[in-house]
Protein backbone atom coordinates (compact mmCIF):
# COMPACT_ATOMS: atom_id res chain seq x y z
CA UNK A 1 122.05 42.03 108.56
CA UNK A 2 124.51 45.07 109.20
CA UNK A 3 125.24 45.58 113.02
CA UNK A 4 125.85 49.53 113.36
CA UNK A 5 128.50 50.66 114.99
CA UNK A 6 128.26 53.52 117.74
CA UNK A 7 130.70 56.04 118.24
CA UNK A 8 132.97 55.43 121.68
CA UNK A 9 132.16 57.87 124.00
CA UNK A 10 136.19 58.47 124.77
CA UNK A 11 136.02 59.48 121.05
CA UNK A 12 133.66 62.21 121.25
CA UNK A 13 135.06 63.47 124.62
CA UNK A 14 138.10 63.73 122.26
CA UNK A 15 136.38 65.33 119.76
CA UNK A 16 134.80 68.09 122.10
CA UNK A 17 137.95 68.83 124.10
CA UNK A 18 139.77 69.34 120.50
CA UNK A 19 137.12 71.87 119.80
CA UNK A 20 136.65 73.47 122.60
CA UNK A 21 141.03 74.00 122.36
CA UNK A 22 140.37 75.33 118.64
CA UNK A 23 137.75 77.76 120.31
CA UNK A 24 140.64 78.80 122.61
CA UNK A 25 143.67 79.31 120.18
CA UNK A 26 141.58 80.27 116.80
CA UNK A 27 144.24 78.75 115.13
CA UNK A 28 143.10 77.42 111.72
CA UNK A 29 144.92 74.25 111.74
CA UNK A 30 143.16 73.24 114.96
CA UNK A 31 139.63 74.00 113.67
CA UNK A 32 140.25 72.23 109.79
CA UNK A 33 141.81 69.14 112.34
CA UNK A 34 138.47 68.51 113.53
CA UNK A 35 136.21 68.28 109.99
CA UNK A 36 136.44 66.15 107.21
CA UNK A 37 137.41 68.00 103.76
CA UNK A 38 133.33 68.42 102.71
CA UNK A 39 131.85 68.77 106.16
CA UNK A 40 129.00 70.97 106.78
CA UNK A 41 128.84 73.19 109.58
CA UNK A 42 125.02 74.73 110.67
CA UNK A 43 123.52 77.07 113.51
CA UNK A 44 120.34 78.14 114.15
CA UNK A 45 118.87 80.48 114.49
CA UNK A 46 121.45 81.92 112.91
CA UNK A 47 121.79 81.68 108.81
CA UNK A 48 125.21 80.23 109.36
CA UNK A 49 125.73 77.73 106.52
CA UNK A 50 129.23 76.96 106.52
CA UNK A 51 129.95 74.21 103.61
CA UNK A 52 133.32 72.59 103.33
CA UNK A 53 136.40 72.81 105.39
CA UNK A 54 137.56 75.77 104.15
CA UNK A 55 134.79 77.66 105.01
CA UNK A 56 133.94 76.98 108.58
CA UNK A 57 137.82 77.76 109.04
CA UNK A 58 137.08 80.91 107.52
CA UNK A 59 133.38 81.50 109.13
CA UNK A 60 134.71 80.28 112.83
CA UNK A 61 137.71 82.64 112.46
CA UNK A 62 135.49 85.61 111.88
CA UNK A 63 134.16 85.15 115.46
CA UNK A 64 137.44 85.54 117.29
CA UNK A 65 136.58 89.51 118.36
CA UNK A 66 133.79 88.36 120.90
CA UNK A 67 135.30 84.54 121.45
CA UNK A 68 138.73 86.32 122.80
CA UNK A 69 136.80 88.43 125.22
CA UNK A 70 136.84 84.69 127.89
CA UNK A 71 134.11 81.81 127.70
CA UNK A 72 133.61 78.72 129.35
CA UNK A 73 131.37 75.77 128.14
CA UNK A 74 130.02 72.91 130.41
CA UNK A 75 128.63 70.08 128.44
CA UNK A 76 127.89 66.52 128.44
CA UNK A 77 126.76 63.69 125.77
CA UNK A 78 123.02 63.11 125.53
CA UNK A 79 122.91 60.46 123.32
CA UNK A 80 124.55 58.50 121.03
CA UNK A 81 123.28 56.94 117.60
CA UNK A 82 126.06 54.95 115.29
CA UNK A 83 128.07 57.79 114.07
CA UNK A 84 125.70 60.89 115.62
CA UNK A 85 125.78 62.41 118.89
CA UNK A 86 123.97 64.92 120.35
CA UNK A 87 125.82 67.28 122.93
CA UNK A 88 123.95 69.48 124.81
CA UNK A 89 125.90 72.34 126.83
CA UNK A 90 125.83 75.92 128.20
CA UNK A 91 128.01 78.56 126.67
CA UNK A 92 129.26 81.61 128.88
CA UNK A 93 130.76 84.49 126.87
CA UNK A 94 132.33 87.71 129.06
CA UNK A 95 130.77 89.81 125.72
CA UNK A 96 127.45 87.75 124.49
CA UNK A 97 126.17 86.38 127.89
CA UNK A 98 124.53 82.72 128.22
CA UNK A 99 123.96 80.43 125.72
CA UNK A 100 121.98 76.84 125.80
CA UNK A 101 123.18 74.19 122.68
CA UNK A 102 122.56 71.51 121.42
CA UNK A 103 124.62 70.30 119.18
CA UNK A 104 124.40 67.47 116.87
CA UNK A 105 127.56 65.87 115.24
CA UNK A 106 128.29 63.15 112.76
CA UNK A 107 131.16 61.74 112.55
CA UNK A 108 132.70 60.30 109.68
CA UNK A 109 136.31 58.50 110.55
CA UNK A 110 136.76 60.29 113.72
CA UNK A 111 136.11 64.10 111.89
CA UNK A 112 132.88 65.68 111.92
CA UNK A 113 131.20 65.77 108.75
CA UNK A 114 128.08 67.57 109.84
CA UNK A 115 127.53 70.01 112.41
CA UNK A 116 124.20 71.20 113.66
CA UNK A 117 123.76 73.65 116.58
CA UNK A 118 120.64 75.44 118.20
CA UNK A 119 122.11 78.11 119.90
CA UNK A 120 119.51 79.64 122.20
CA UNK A 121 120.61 82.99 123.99
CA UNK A 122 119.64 82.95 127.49
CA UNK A 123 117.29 86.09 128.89
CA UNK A 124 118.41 87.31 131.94
């Protein structure tokens, strides 16, 4: 029998405070530093279908007009399943508003290799 092994917690807090500094500088070699070569990156309810490294660098870079205008994001790990976590956390843009995510990440080596985000806008 194969014993699974679950992602360290430290590791994802890692993981999460190296994306939430790629979120802050836009810089492309911080975002590809956080996704494994093939790595899919998805958000609904938005059609964004980002496949491979090169194009969520590309895709996330597109966003820096509205990202640049000042966010925060308060999160915390929900759970925790061998390589998958799910991260649940509201999003505060100057521009946008509120958001709610949940995001759900699997990790392959320490880089995501799927990303999955419902990104529900808040109604004020």
């Amino acid at each position: 029998m194969t014993t699974a092994t679950t992602m360290p917690q430290a590791q994802i807090d890692e993981w999460v405070q190296a994306y939430l500094h790629a979120w802050t500088t836009n810089d492309p070699n911080d975002i590809a530093a956080l996704f494994t070569e093939t790595a899919e990156y998805h958000e609904k309810p938005y059609e964004t279908a980002w496949i491979g490294r090169d194009a969520i660098v590309t895709g996330w870079r597109s966003r820096w007009q509205w990202q640049s205008g000042g966010w925060t994001f308060a999160w915390a790990t929900s759970s925790i399943a061998g390589n998958c976590a799910t991260i649940t956390g509201v999003g505060h843009y100057a521009e946008l508003g509120d958001f709610d995510n949940t995001w759900t990440v699997t990790f392959d080596g320490g880089l995501c290799s799927r990303f999955d985000m419902i990104n529900t806008e808040r109604v004020q």
